[in-house]
N, C-alpha and C. Protein backbone atom coordinates (compact mmCIF):
# COMPACT_ATOMS: atom_id res chain seq x y z
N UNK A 1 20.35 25.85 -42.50
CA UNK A 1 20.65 26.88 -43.47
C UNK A 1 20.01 28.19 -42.99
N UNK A 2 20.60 29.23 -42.84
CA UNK A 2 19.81 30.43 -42.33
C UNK A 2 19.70 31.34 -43.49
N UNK A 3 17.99 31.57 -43.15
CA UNK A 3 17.32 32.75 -44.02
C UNK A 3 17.46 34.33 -44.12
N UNK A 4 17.13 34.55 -45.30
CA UNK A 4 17.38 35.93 -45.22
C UNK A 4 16.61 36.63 -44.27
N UNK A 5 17.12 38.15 -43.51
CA UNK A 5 15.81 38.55 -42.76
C UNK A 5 14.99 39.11 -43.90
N UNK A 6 14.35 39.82 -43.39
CA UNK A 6 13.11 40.30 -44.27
C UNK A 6 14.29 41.81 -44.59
N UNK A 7 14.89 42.72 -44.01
CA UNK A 7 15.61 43.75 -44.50
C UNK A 7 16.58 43.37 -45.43
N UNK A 8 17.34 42.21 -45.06
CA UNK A 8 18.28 41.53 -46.36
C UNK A 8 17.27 41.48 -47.79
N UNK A 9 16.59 40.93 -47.21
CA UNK A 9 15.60 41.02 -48.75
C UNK A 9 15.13 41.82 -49.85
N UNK A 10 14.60 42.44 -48.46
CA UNK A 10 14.21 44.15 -49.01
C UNK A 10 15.70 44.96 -50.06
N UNK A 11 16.69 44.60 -49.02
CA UNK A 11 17.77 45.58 -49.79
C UNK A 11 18.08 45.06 -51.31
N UNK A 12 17.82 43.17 -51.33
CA UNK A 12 18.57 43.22 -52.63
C UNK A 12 17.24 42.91 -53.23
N UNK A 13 15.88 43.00 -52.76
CA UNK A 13 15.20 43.12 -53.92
C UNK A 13 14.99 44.92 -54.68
N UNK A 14 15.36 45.56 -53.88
CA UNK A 14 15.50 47.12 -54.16
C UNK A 14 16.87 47.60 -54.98
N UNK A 15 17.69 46.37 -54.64
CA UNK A 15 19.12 46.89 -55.46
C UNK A 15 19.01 46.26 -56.89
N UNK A 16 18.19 45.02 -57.16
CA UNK A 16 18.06 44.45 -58.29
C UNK A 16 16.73 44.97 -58.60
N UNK A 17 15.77 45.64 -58.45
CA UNK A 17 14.94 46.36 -58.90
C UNK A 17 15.79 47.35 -59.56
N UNK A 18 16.61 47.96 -58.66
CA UNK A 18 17.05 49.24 -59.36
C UNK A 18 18.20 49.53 -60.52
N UNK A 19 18.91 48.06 -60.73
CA UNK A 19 19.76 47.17 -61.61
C UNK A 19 18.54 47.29 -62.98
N UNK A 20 17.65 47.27 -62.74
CA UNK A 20 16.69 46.82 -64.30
C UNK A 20 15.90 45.26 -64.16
N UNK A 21 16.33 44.34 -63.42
CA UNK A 21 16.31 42.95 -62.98
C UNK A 21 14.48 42.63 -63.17
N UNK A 22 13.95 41.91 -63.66
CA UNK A 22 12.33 41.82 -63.78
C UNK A 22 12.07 40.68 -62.31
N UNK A 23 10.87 41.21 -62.22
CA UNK A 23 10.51 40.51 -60.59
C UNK A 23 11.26 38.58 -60.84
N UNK A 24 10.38 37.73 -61.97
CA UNK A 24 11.11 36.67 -62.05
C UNK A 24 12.59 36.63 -61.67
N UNK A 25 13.56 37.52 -62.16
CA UNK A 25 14.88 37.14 -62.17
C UNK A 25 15.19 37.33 -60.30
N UNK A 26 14.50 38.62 -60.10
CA UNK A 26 14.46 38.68 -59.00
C UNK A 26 14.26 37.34 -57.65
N UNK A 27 13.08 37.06 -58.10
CA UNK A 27 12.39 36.10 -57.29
C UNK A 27 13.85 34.97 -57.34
N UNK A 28 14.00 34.56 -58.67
CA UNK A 28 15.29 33.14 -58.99
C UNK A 28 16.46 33.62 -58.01
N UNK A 29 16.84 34.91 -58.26
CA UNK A 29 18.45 35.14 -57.25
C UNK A 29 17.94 35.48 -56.03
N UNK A 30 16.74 35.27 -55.06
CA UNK A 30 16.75 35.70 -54.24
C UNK A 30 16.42 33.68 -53.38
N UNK A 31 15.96 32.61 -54.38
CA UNK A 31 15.77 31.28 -54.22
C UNK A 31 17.33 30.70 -54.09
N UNK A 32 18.34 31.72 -54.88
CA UNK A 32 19.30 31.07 -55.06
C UNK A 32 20.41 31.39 -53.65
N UNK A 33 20.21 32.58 -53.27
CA UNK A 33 20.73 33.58 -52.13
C UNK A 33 20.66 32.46 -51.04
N UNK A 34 18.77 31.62 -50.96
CA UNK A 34 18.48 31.29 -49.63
C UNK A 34 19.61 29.89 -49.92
N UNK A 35 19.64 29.74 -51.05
CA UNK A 35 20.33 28.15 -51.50
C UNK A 35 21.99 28.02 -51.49
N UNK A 36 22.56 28.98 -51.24
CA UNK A 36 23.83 29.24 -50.99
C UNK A 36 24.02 28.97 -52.30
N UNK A 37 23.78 29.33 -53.66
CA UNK A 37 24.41 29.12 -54.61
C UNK A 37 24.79 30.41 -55.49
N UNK A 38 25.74 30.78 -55.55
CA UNK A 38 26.69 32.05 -55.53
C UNK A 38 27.21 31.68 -57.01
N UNK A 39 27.48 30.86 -57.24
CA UNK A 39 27.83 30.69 -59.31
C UNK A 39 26.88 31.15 -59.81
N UNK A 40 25.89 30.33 -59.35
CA UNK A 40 24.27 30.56 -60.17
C UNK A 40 24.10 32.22 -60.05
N UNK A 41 24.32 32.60 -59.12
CA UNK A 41 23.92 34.09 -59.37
C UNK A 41 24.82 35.10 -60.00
N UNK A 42 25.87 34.63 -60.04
CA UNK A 42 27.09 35.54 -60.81
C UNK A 42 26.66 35.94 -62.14
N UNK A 43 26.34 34.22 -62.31
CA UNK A 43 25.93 34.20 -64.30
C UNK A 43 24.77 35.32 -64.15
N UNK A 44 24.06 34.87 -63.71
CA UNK A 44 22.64 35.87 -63.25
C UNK A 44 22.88 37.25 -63.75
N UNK A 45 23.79 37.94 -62.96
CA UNK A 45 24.02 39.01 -62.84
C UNK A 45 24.79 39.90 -64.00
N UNK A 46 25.67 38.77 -64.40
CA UNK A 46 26.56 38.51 -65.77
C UNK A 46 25.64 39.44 -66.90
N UNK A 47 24.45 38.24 -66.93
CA UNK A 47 23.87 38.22 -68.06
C UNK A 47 22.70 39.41 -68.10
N UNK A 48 22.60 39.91 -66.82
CA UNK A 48 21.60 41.10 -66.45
C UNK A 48 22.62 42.85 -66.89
N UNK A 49 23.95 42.34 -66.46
CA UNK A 49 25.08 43.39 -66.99
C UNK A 49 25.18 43.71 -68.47
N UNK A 50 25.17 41.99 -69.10
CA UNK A 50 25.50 42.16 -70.74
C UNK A 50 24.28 42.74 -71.37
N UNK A 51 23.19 42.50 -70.85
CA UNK A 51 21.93 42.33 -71.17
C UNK A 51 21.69 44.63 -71.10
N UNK A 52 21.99 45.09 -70.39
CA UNK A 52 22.39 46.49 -70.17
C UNK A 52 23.25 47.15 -70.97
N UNK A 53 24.48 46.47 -71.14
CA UNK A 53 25.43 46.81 -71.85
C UNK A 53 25.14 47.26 -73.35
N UNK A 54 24.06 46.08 -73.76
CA UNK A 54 23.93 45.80 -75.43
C UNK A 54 22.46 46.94 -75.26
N UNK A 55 22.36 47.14 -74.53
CA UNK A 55 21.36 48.85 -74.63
C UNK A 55 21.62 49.67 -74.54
N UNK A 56 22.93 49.86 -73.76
CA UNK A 56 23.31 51.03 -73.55
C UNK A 56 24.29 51.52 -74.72
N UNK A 57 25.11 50.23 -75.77
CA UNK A 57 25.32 50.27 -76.79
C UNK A 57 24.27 51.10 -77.92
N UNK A 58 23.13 50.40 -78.15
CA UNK A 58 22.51 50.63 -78.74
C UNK A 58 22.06 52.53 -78.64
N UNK A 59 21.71 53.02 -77.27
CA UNK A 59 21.44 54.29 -77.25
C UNK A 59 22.85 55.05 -78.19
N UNK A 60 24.26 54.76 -77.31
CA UNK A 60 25.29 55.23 -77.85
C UNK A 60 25.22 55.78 -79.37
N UNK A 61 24.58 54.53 -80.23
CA UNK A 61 24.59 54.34 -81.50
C UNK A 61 23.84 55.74 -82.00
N UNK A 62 22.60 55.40 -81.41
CA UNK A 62 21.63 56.41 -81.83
C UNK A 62 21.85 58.03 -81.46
N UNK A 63 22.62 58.14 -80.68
CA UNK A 63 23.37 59.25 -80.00
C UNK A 63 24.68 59.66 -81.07
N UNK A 64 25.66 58.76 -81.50
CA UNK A 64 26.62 59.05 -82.95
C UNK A 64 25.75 59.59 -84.08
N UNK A 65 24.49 58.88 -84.52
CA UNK A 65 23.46 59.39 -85.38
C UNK A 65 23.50 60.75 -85.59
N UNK A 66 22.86 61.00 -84.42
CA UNK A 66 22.35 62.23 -84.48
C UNK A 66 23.79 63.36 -83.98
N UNK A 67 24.57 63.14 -83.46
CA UNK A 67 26.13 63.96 -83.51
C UNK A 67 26.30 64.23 -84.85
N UNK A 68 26.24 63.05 -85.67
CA UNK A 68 27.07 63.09 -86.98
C UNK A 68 25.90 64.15 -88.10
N UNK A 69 24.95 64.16 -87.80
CA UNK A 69 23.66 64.70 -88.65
C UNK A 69 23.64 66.46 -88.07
N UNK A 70 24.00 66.49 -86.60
CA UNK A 70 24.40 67.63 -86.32
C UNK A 70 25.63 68.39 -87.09
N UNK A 71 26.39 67.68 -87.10
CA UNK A 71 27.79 67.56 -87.84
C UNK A 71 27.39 68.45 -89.24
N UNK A 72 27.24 67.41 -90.16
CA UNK A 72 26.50 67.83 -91.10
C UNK A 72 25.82 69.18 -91.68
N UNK A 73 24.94 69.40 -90.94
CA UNK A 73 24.08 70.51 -90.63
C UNK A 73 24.97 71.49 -90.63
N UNK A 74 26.07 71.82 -89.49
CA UNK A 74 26.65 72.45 -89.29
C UNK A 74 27.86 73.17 -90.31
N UNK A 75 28.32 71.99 -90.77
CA UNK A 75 29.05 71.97 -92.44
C UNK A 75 28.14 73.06 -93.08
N UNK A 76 26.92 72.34 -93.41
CA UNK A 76 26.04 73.11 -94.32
C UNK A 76 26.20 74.60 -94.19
N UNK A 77 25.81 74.92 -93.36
CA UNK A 77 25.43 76.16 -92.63
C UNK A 77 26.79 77.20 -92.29
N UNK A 78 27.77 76.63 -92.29
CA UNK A 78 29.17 77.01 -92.68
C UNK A 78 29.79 77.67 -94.11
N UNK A 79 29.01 76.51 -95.04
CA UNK A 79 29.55 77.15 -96.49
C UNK A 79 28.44 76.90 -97.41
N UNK A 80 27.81 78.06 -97.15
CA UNK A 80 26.32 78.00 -98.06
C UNK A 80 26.35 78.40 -99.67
């Protein structure tokens, strides 16, 4: 079975660092890389995507908030 070099490593521990990925998850897809197991890491990655998604949701949210309160304001300040 051939190993990663040490630059393969480097790159995807720097690309999943920079994904959000915590050293554990890291460490698991990089056990799984040497293990040829490529499902296992999809889900991995899956769940590191959804796991982003449902935050980046969440900012969105808080971002409509404050649009709509701007909104508002603006009404106000329109017909006093």
């Amino acid at each position: 079975m051939e190993s990663l070099s040490e630059d393969q490593a480097f790159r995807l521990r720097r690309n999943l660092t920079d994904a959000g990925c915590d050293p554990a998850l890291i460490t698991r897809f990089l056990e799984l890389e040497q293990a040829h197991r490529r499902c296992e890491q999809y889900r991995m990655l899956a769940r590191q995507k959804a796991a982003l998604l449902q935050a980046l949701h969440c900012v969105e949210y808080k971002i409509d908030c404050l649009d709509h309160l701007l909104y508002l304001m603006h009404q106000q300040d329109a017909n006093p």
